[in-house]
C-alpha atoms as a PDB file:
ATOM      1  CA  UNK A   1     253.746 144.328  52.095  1.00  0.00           C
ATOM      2  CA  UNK A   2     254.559 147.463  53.820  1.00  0.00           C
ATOM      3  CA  UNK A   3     256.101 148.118  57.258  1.00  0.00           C
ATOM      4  CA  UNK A   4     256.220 151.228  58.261  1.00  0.00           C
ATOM      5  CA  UNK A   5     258.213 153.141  62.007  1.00  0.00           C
ATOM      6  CA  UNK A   6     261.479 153.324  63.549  1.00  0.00           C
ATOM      7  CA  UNK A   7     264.261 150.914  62.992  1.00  0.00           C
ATOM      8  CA  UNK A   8     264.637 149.713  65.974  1.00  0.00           C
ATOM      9  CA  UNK A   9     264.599 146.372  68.151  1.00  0.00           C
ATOM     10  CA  UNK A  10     260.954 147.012  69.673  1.00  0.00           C
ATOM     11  CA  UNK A  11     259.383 146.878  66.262  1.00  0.00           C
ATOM     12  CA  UNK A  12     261.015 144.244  65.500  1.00  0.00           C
ATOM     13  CA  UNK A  13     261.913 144.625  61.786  1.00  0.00           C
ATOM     14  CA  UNK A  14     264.135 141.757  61.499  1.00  0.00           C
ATOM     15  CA  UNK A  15     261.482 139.285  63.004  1.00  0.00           C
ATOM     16  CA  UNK A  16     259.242 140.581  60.066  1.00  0.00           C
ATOM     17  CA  UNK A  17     261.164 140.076  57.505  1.00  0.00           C
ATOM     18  CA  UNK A  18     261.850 136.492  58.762  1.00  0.00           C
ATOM     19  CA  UNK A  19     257.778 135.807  58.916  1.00  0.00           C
ATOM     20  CA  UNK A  20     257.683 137.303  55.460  1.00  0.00           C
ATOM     21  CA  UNK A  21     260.646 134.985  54.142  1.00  0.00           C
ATOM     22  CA  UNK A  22     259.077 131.878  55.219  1.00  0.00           C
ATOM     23  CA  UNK A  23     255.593 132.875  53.773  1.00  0.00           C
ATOM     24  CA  UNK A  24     257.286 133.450  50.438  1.00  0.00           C
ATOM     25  CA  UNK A  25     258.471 129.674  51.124  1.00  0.00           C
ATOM     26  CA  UNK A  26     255.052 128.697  50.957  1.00  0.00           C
ATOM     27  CA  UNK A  27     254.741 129.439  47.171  1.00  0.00           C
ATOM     28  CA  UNK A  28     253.634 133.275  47.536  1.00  0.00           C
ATOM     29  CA  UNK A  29     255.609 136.090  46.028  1.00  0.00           C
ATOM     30  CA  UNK A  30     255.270 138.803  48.181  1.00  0.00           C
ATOM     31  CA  UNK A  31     258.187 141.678  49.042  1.00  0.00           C
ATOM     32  CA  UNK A  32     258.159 144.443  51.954  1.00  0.00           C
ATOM     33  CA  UNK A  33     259.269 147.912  51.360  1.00  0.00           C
ATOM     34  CA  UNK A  34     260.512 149.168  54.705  1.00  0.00           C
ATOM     35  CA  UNK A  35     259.603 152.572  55.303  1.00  0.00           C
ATOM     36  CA  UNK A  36     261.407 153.858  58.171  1.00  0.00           C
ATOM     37  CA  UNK A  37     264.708 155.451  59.244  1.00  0.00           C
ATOM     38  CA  UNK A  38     268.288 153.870  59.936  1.00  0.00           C
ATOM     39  CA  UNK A  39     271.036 155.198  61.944  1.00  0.00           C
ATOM     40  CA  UNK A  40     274.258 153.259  62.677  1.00  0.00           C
ATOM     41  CA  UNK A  41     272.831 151.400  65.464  1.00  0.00           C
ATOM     42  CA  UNK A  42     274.031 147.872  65.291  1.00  0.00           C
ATOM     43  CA  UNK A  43     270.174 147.019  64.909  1.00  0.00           C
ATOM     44  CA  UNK A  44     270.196 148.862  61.869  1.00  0.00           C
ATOM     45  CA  UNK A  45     273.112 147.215  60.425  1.00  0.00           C
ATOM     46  CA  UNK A  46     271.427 144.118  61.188  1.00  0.00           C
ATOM     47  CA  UNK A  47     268.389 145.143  59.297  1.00  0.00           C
ATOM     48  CA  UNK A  48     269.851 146.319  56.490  1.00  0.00           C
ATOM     49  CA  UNK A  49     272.079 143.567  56.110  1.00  0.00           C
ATOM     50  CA  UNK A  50     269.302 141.040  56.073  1.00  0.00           C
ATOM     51  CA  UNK A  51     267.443 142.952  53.731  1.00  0.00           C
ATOM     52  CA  UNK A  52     270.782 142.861  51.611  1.00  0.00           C
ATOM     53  CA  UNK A  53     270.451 139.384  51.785  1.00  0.00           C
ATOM     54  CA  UNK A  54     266.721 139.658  50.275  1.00  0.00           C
ATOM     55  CA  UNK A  55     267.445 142.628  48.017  1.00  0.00           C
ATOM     56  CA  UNK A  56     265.521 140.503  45.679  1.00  0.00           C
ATOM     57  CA  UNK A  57     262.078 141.144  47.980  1.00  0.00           C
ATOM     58  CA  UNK A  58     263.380 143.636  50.299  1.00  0.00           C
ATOM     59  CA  UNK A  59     263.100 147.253  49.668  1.00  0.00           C
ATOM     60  CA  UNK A  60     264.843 150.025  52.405  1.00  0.00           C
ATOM     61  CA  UNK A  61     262.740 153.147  50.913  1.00  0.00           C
ATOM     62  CA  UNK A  62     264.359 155.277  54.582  1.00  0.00           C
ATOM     63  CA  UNK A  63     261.615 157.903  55.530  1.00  0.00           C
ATOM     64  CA  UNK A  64     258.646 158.867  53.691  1.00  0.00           C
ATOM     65  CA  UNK A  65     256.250 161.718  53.956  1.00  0.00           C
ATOM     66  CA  UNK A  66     253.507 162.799  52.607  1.00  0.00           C
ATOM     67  CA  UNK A  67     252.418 162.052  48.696  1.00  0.00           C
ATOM     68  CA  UNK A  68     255.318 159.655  48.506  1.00  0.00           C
ATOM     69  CA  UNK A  69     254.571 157.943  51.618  1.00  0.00           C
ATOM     70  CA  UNK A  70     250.735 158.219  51.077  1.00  0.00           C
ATOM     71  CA  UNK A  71     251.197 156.498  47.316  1.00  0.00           C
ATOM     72  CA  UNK A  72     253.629 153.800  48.783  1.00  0.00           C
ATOM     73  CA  UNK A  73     251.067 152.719  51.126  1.00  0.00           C
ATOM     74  CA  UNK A  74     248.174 152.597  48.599  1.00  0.00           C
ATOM     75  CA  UNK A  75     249.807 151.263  45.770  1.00  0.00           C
ATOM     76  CA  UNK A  76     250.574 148.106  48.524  1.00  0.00           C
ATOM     77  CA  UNK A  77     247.463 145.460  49.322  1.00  0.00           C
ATOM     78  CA  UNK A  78     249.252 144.485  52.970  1.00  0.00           C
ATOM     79  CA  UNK A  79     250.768 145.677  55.863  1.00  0.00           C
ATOM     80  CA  UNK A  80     252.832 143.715  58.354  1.00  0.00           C
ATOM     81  CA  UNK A  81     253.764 145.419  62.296  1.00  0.00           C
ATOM     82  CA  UNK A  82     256.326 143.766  64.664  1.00  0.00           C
ATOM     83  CA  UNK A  83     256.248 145.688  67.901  1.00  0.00           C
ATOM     84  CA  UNK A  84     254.340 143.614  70.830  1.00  0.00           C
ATOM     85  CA  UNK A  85     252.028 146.009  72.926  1.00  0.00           C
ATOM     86  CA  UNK A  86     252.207 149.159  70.677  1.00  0.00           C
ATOM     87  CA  UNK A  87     250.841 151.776  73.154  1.00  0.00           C
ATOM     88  CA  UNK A  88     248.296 152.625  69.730  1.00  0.00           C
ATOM     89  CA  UNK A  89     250.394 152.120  66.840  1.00  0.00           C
ATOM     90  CA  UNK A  90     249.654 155.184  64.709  1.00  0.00           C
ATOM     91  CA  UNK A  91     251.776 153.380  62.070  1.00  0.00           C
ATOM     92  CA  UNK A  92     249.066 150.263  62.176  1.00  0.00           C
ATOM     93  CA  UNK A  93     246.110 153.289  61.528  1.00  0.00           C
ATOM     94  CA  UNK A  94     247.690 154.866  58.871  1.00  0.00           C
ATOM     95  CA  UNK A  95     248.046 151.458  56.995  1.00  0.00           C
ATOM     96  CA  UNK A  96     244.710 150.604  57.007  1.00  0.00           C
ATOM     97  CA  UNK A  97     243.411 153.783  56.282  1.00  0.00           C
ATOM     98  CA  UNK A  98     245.736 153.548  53.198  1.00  0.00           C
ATOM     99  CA  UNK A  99     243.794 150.225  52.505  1.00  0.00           C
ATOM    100  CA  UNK A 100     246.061 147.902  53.322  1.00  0.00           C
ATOM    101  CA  UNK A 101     245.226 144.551  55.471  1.00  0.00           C
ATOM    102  CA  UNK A 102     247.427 144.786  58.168  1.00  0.00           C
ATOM    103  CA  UNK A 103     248.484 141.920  60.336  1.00  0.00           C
ATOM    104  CA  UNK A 104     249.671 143.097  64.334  1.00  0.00           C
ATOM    105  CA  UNK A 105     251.152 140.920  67.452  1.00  0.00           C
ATOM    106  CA  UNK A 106     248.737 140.239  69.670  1.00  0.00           C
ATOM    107  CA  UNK A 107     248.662 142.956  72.434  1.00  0.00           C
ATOM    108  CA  UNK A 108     248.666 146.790  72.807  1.00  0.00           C
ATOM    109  CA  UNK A 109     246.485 148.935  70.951  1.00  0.00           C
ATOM    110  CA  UNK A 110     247.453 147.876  67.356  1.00  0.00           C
ATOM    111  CA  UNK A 111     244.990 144.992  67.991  1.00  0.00           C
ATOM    112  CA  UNK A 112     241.875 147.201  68.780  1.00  0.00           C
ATOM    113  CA  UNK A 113     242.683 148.926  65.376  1.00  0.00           C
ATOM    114  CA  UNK A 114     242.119 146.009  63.124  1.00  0.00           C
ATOM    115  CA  UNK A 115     239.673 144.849  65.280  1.00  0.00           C
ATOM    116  CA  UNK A 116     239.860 140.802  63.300  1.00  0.00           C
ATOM    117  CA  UNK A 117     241.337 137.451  65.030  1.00  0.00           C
ATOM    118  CA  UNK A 118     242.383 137.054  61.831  1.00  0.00           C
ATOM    119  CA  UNK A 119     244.683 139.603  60.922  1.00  0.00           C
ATOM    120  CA  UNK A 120     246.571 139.155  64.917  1.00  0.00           C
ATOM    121  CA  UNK A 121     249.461 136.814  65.312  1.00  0.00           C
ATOM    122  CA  UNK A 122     250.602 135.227  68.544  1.00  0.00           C
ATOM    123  CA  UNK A 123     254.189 134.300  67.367  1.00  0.00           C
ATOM    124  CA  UNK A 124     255.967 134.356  63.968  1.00  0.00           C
ATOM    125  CA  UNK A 125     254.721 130.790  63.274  1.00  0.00           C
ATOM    126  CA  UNK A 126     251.370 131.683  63.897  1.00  0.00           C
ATOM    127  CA  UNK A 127     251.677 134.892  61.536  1.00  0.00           C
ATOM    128  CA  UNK A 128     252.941 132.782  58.772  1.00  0.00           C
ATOM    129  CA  UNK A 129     249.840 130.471  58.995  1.00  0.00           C
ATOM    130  CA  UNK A 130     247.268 133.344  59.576  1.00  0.00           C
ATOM    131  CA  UNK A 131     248.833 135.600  56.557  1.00  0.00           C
ATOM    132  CA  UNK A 132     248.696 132.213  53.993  1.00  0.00           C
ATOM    133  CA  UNK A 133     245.496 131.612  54.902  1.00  0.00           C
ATOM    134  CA  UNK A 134     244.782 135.253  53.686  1.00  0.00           C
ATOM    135  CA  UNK A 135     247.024 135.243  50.433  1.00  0.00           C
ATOM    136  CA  UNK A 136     245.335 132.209  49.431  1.00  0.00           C
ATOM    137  CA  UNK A 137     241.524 133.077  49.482  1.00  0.00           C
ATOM    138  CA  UNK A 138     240.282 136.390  47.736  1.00  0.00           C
ATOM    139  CA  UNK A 139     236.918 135.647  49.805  1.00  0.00           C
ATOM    140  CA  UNK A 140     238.859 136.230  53.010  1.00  0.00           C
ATOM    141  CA  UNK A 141     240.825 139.086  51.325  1.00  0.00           C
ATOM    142  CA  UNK A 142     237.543 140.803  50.293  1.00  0.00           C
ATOM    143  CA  UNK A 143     235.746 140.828  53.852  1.00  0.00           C
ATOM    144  CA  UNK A 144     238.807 142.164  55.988  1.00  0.00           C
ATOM    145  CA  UNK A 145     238.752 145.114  53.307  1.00  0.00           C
ATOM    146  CA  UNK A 146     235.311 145.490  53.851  1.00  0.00           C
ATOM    147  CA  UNK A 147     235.932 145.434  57.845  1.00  0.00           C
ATOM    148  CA  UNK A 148     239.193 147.371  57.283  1.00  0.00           C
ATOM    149  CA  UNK A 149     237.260 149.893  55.911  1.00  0.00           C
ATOM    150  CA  UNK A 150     234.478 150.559  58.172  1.00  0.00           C
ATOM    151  CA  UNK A 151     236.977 150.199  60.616  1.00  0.00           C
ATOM    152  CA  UNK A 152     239.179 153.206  58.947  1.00  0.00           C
ATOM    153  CA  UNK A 153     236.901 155.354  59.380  1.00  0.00           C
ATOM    154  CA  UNK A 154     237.605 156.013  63.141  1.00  0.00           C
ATOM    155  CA  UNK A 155     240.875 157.675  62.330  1.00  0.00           C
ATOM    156  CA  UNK A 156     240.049 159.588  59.430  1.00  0.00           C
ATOM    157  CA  UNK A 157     240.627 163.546  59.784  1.00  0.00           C
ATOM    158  CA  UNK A 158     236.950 164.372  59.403  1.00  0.00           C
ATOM    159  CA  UNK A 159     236.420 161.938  62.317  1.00  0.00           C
ATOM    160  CA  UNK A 160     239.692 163.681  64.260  1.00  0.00           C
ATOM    161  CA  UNK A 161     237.997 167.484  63.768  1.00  0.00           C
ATOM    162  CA  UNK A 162     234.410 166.329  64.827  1.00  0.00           C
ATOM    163  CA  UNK A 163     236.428 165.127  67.984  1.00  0.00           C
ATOM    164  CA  UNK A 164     238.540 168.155  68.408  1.00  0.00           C
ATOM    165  CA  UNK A 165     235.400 170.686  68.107  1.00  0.00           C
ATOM    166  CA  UNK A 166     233.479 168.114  70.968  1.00  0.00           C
ATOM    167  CA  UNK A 167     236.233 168.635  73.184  1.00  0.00           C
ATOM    168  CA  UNK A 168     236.605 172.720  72.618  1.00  0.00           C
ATOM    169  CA  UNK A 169     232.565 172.892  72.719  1.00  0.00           C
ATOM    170  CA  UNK A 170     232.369 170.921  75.905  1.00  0.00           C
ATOM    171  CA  UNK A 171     235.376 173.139  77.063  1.00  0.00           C
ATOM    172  CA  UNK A 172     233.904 176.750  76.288  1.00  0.00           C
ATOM    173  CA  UNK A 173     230.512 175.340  78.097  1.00  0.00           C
ATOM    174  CA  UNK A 174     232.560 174.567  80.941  1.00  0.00           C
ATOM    175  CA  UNK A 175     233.759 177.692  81.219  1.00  0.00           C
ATOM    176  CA  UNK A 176     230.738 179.558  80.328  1.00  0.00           C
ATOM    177  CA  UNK A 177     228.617 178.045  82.974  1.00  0.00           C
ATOM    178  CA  UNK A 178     231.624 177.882  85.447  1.00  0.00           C
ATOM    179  CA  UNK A 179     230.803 181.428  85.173  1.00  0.00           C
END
């Protein structure tokens, strides 16, 4: 798993790493690189020091950027979010265009990006249950990467510069006929 943003309470970091914790109680081996930066906030501290706890499955990998961040993300099959009602959750977008199945709080704008009951989580019980139900069936895994992917496509950069020349055409038309 991946989980990628700020460290701070909103997103909920700790609260993920708890979810994750009890679904590795379930029999799966799974670990979570945290990709995101730390200050001395006593959030922070509290992150890192449950992820001290876990250094066995927990990985602090600070900020990333570009290849580094891009191959982090790929080379990883999941993604996990904690913030309820993400205004859009660019973080969410960017892990499923990497091609990971990413599972969101119910709420905000993270859900309309993965766009699956599934993969959306009412409470950290309810995450645990919906992310083993995924781990254990390839099936399932197969047709959220399929949906994932169509899904992607709305915030790839070919997508974002189609948009961008819309909006400048329908501007310069404006203009030219304001005239």
């Amino acid at each position: 798993f991946v989980c990628l943003g700020r460290i701070s309470p909103e997103k909920r970091v700790d609260a993920i790493i708890e979810i994750l914790s009890r679904v590795r109680q379930k029999g799966h081996n799974v670990h979570l690189h945290i990709l995101g930066g730390f200050d001395d906030s006593p959030y922070s501290r509290r992150v890192k020091k449950l992820a001290d706890r876990n250094k066995d499955w927990v990985f602090l990998e600070g900020w990333a950027v570009g290849k580094s961040k891009r191959e982090l993300l790929s080379g990883h099959r999941y993604g996990i979010h904690g913030r309820d009602n993400e205004p859009f959750g660019i973080a969410v977008a960017e892990m499923v265009r990497a091609g990971c199945i990413v599972f969101v709080p119910h709420g905000g704008g993270q859900v309309e990006i993965v766009s699956h009951p599934a993969l959306v989580y009412e409470n950290s019980a309810d995450a645990v249950e919906k992310i083993d139900a995924i781990l254990t069936s390839e099936a399932k895994q197969e047709k959220l990467r399929d949906h994932l992917h169509i899904v992607s496509n709305r915030f790839s950069v070919k997508r974002f510069m189609e948009a961008m020349r819309c909006v400048v055409a329908e501007f310069v038309e404006r203009q030219v006929s304001a005239h």
